[in-house]
PDB file of N, CA and C in Angstrom:
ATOM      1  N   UNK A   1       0.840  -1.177   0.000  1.00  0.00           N
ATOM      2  CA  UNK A   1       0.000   0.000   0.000  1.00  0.00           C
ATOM      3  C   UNK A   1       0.889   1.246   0.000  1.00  0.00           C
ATOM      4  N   UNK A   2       0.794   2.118  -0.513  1.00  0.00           N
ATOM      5  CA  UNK A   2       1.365   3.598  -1.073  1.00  0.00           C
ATOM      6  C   UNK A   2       0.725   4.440   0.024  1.00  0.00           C
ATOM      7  N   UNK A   3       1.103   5.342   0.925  1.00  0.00           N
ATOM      8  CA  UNK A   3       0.780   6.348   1.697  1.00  0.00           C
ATOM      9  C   UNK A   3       0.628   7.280   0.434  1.00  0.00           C
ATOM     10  N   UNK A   4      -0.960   8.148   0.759  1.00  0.00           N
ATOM     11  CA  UNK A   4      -1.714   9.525   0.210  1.00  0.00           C
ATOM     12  C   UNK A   4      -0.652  10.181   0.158  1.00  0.00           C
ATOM     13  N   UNK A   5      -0.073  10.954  -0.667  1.00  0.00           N
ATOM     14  CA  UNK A   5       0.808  12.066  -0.418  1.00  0.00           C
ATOM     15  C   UNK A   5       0.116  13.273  -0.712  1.00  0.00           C
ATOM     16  N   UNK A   6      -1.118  13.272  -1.125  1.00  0.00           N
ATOM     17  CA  UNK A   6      -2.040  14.016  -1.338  1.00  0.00           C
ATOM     18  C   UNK A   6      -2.353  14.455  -0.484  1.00  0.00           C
ATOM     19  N   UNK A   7      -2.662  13.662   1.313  1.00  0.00           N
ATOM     20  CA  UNK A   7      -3.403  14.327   2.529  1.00  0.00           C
ATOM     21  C   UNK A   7      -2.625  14.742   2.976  1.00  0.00           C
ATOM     22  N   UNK A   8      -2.605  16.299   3.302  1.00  0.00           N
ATOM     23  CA  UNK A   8      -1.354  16.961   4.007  1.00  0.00           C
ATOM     24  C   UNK A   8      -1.125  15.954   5.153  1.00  0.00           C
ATOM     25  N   UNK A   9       0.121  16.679   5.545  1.00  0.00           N
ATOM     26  CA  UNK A   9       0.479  15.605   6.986  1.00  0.00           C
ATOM     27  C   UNK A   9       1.451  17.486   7.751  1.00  0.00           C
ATOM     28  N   UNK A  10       0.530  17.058   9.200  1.00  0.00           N
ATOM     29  CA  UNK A  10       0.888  18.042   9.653  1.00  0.00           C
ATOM     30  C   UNK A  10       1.160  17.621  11.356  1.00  0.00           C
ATOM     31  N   UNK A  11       2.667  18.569  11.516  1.00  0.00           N
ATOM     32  CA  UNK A  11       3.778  18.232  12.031  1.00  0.00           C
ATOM     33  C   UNK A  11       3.553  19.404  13.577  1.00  0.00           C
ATOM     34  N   UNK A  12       3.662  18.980  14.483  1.00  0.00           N
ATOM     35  CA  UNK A  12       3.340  20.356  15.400  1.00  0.00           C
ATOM     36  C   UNK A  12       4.345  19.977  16.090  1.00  0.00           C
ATOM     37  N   UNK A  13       5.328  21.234  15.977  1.00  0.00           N
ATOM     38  CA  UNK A  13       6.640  21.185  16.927  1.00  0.00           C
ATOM     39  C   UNK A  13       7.402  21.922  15.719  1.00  0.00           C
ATOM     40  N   UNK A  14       8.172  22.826  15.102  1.00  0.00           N
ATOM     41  CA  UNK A  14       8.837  23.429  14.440  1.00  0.00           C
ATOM     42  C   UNK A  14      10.022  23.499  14.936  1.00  0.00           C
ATOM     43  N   UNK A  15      10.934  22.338  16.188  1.00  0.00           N
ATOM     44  CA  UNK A  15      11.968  22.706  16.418  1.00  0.00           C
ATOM     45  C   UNK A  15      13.001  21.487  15.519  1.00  0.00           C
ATOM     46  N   UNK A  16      13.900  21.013  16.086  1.00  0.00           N
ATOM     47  CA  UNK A  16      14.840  20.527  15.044  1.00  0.00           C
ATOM     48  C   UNK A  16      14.401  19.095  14.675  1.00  0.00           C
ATOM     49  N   UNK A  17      13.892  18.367  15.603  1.00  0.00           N
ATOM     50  CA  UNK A  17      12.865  16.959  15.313  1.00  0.00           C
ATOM     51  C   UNK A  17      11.851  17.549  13.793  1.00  0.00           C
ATOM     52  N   UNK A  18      10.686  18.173  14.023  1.00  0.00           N
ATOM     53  CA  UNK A  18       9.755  18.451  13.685  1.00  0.00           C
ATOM     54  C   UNK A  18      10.123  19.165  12.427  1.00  0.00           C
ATOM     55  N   UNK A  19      11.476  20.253  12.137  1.00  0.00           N
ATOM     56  CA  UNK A  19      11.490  21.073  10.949  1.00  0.00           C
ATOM     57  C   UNK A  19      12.541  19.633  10.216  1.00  0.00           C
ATOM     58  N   UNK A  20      13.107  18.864  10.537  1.00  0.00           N
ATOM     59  CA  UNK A  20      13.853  17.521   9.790  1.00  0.00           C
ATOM     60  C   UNK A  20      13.074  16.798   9.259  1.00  0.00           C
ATOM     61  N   UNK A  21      12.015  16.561   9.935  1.00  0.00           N
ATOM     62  CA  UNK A  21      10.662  15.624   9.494  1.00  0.00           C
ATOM     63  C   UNK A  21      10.020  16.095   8.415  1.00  0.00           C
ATOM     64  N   UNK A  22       9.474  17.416   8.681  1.00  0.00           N
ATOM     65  CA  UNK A  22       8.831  17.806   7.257  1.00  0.00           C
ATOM     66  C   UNK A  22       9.863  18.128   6.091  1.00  0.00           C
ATOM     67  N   UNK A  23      10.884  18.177   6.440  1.00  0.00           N
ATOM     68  CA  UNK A  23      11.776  18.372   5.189  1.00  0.00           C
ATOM     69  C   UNK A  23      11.806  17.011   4.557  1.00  0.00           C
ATOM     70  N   UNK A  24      11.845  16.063   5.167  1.00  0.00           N
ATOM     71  CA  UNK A  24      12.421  14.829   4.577  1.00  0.00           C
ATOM     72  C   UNK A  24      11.124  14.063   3.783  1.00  0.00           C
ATOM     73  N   UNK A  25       9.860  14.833   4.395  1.00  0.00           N
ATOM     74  CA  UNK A  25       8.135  14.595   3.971  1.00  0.00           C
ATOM     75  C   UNK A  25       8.191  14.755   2.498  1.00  0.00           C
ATOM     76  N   UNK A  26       8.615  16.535   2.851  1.00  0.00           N
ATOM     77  CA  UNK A  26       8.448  17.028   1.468  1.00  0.00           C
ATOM     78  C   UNK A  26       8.964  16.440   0.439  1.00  0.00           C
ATOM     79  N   UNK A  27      10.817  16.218   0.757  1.00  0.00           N
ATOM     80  CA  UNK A  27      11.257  15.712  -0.367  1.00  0.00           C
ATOM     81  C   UNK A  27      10.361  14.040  -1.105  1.00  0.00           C
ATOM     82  N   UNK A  28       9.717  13.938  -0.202  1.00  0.00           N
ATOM     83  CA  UNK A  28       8.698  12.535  -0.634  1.00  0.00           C
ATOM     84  C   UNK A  28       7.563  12.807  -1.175  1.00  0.00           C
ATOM     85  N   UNK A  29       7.334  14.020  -1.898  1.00  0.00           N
ATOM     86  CA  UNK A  29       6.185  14.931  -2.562  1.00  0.00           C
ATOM     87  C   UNK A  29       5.039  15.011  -1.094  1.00  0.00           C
ATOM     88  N   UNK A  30       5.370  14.837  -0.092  1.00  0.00           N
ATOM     89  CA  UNK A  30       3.837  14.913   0.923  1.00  0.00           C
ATOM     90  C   UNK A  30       3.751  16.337   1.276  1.00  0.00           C
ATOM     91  N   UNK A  31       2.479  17.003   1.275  1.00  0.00           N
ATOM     92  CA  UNK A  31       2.183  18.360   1.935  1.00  0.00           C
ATOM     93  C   UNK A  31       2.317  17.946   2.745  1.00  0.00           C
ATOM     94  N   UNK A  32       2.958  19.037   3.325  1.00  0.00           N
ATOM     95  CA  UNK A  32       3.530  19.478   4.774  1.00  0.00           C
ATOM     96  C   UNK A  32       3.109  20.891   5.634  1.00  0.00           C
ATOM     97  N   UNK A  33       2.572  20.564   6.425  1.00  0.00           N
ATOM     98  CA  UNK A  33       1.967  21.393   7.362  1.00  0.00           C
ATOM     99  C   UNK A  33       2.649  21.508   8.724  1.00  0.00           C
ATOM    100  N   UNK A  34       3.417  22.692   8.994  1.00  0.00           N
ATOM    101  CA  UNK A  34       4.373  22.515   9.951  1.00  0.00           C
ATOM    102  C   UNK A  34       3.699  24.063  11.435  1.00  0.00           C
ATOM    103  N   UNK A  35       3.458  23.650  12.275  1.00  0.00           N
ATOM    104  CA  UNK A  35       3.065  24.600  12.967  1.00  0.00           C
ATOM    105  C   UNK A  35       4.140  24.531  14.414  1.00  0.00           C
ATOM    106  N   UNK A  36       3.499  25.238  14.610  1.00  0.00           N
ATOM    107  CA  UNK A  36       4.749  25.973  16.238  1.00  0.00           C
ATOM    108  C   UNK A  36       3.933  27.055  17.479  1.00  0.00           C
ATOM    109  N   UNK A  37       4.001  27.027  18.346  1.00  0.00           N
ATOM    110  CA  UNK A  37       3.246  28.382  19.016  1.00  0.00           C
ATOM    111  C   UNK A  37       4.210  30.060  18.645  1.00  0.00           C
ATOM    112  N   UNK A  38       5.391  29.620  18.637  1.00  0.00           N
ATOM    113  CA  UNK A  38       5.756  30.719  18.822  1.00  0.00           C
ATOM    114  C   UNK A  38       6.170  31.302  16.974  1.00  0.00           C
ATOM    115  N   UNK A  39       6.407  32.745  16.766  1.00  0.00           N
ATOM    116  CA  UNK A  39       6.289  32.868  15.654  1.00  0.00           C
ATOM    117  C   UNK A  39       8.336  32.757  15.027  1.00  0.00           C
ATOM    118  N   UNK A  40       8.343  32.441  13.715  1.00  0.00           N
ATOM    119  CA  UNK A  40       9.992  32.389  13.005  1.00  0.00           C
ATOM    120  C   UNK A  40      10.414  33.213  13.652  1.00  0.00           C
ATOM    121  N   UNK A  41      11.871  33.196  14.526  1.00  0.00           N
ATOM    122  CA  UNK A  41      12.553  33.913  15.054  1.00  0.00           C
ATOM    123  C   UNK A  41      13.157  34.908  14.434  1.00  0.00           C
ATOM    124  N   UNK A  42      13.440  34.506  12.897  1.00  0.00           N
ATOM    125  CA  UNK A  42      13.912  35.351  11.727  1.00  0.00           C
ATOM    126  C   UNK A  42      13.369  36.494  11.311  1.00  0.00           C
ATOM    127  N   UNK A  43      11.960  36.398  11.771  1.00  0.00           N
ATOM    128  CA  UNK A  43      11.295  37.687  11.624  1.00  0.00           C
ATOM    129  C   UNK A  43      11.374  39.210  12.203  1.00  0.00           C
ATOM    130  N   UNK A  44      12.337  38.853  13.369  1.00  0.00           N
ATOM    131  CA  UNK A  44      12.522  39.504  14.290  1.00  0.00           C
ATOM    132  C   UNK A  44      11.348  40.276  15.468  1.00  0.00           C
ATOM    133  N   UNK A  45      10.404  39.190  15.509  1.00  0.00           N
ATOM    134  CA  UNK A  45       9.045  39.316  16.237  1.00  0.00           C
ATOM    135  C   UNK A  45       9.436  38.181  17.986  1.00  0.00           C
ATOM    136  N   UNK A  46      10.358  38.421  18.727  1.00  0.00           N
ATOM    137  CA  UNK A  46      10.875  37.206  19.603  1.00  0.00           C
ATOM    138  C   UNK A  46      10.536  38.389  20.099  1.00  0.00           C
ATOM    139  N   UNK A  47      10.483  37.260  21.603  1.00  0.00           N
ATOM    140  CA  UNK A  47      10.296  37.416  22.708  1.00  0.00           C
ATOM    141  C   UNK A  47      11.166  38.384  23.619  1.00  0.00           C
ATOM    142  N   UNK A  48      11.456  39.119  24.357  1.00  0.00           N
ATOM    143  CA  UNK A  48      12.448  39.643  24.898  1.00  0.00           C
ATOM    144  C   UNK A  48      13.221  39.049  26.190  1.00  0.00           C
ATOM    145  N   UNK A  49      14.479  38.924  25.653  1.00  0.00           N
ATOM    146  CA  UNK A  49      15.335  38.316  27.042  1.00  0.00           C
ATOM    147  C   UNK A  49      15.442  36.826  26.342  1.00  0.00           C
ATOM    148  N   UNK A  50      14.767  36.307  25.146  1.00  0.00           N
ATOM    149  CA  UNK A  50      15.004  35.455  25.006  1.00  0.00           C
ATOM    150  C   UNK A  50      16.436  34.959  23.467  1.00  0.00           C
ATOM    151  N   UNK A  51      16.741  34.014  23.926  1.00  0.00           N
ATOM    152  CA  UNK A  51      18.356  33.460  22.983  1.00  0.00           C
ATOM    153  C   UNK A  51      18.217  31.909  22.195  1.00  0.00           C
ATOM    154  N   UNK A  52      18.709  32.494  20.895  1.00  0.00           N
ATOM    155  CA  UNK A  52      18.365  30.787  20.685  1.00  0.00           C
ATOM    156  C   UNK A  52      19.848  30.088  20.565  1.00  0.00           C
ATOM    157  N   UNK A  53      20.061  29.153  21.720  1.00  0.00           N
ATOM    158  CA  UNK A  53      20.987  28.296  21.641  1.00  0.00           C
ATOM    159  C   UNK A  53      20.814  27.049  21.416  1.00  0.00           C
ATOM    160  N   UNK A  54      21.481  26.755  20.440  1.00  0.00           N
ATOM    161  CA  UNK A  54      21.550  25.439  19.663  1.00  0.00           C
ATOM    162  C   UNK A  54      22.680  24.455  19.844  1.00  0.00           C
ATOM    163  N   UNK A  55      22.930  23.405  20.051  1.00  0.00           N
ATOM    164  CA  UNK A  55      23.984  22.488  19.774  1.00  0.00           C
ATOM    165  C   UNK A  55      23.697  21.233  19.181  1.00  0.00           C
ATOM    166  N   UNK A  56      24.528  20.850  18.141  1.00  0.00           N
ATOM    167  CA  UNK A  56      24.043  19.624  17.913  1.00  0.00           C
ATOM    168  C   UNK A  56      24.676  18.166  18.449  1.00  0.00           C
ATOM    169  N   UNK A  57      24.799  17.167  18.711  1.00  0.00           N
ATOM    170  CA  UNK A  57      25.392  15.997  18.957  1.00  0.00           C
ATOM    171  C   UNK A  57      25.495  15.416  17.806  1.00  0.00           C
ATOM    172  N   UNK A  58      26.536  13.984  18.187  1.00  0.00           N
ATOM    173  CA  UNK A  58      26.731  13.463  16.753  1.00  0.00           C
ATOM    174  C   UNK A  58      25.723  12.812  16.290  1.00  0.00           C
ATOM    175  N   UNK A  59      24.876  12.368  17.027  1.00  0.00           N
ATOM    176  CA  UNK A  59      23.407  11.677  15.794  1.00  0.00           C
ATOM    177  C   UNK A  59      22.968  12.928  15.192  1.00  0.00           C
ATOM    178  N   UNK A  60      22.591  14.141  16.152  1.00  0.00           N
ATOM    179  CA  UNK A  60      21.743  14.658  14.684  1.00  0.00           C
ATOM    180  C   UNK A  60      22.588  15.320  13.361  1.00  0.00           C
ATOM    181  N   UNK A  61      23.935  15.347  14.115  1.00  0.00           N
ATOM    182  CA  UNK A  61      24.385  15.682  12.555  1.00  0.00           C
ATOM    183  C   UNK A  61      24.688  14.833  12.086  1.00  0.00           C
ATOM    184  N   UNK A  62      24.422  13.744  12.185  1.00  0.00           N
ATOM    185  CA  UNK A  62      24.404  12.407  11.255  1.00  0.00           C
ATOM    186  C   UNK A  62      23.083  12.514  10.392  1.00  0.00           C
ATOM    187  N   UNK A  63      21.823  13.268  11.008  1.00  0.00           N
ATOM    188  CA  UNK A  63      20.840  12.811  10.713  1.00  0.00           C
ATOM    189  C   UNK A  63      20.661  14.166   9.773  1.00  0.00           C
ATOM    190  N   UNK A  64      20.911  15.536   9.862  1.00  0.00           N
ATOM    191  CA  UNK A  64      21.397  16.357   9.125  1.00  0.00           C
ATOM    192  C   UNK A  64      22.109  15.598   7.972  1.00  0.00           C
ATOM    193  N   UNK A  65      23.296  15.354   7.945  1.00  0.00           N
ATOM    194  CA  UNK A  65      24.113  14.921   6.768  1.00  0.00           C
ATOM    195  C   UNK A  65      22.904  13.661   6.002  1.00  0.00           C
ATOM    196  N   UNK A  66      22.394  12.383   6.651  1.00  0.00           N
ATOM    197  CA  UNK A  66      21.577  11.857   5.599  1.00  0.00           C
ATOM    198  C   UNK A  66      20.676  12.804   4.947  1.00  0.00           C
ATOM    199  N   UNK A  67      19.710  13.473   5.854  1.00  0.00           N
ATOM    200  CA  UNK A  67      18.772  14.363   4.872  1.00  0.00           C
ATOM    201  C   UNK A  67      19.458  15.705   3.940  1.00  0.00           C
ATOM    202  N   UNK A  68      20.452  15.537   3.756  1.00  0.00           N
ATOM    203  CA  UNK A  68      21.323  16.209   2.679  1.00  0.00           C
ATOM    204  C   UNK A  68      21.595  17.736   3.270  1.00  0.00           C
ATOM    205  N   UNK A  69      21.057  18.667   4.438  1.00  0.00           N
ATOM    206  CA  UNK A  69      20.779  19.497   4.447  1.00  0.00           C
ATOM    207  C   UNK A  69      22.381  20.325   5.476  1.00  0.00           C
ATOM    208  N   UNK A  70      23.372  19.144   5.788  1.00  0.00           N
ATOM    209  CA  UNK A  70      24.279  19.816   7.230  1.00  0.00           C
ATOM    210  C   UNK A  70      25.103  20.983   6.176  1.00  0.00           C
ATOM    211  N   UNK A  71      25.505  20.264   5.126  1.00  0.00           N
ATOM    212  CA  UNK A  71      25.996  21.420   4.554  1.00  0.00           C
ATOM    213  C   UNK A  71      25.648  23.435   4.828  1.00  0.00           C
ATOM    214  N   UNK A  72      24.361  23.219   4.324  1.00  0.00           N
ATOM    215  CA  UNK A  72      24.066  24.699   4.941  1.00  0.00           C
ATOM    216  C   UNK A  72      23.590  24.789   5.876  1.00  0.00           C
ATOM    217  N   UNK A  73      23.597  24.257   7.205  1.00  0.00           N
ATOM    218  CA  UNK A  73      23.723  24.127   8.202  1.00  0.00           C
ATOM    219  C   UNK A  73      24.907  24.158   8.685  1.00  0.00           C
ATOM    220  N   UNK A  74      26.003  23.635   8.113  1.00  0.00           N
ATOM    221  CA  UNK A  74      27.451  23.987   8.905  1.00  0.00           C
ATOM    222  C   UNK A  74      27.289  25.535   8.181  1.00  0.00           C
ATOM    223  N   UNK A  75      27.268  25.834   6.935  1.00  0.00           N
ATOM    224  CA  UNK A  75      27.685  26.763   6.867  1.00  0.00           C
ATOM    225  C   UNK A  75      27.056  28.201   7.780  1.00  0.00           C
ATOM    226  N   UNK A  76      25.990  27.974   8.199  1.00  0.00           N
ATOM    227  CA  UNK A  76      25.607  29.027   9.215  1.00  0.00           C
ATOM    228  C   UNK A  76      25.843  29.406  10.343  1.00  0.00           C
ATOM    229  N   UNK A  77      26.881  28.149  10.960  1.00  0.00           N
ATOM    230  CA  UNK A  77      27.016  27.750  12.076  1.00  0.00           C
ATOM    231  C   UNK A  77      28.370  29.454  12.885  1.00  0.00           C
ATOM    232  N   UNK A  78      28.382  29.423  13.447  1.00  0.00           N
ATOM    233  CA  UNK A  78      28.905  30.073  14.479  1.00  0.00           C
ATOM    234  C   UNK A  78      30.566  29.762  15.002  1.00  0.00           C
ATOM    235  N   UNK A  79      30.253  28.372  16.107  1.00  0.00           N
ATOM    236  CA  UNK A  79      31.004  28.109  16.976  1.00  0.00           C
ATOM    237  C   UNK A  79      31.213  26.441  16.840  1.00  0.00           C
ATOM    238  N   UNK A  80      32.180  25.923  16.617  1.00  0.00           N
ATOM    239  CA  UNK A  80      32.214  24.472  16.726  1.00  0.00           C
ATOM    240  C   UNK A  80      33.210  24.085  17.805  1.00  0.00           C
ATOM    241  N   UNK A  81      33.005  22.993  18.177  1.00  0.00           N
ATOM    242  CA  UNK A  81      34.176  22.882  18.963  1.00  0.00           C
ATOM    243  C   UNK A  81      34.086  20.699  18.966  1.00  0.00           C
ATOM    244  N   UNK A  82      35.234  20.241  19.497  1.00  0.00           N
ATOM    245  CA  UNK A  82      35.355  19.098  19.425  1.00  0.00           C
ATOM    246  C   UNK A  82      35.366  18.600  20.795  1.00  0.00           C
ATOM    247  N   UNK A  83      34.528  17.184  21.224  1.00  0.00           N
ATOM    248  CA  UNK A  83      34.272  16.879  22.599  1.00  0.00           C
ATOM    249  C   UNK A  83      35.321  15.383  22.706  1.00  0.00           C
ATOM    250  N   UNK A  84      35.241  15.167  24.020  1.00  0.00           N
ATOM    251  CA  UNK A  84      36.182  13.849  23.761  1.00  0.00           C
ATOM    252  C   UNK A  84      35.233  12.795  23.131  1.00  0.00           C
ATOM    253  N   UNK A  85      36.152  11.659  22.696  1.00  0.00           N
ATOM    254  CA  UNK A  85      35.623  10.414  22.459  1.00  0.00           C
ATOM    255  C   UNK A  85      34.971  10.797  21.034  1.00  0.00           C
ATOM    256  N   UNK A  86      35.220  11.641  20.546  1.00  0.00           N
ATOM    257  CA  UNK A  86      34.938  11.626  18.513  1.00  0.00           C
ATOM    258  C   UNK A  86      33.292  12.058  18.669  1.00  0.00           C
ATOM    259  N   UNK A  87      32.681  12.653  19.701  1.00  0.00           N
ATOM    260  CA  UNK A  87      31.768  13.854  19.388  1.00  0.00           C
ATOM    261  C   UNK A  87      32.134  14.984  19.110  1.00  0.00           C
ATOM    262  N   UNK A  88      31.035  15.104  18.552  1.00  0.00           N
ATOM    263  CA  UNK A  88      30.969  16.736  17.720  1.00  0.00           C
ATOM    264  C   UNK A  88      29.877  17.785  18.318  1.00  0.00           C
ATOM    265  N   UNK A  89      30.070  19.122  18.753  1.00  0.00           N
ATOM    266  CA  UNK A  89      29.103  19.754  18.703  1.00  0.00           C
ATOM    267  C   UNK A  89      28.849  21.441  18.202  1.00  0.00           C
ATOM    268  N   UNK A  90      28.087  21.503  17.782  1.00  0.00           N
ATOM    269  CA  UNK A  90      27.875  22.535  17.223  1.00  0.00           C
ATOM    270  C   UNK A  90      27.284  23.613  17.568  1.00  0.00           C
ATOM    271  N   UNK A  91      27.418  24.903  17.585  1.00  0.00           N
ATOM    272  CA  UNK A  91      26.956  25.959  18.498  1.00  0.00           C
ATOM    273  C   UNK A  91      26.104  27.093  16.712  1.00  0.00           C
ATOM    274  N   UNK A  92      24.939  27.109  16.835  1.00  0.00           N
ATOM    275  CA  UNK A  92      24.431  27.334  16.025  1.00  0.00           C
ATOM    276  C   UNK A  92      23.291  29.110  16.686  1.00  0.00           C
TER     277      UNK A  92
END
């Protein structure tokens, strides 16, 4: 049986789980419906006093690199630094 790619599929959580998921939807032709409470930080409509700190571990930039996307994701990145034992983390 073939999953509808026709019935949107909608994702509630817009943080790094939730915006990986619908990316990886889309690339599978499925509408994607991605919601969040709070509004794109990019907009410059945030909260006050508030910071977005990010790091990644080595699964999700494993999981970045399969869904093709770490590339411009490293490239935005900030701060890297190297942890013992062959983790990675990333300050985004």
């Amino acid at each position: 049986m073939r999953p509808d790619t026709n019935q949107p599929v909608s994702i509630v959580g817009a943080g790094l789980a939730g915006a990986l998921l619908a990316v990886l939807l889309a690339r599978r032709r499925f509408s994607v419906r991605l919601y969040d409470r709070r509004l794109d930080p990019r907009l410059g409509n945030t909260e006050r006093g508030r910071s977005i700190n990010l790091a990644l571990a080595a699964r999700g930039i494993r999981a970045l690199e399969r869904a093709g996307v770490m590339e411009r994701v490293g490239s935005a990145r900030t701060k890297s630094s190297t942890r013992s034992a062959g983790q990675r983390s990333t300050a985004c």
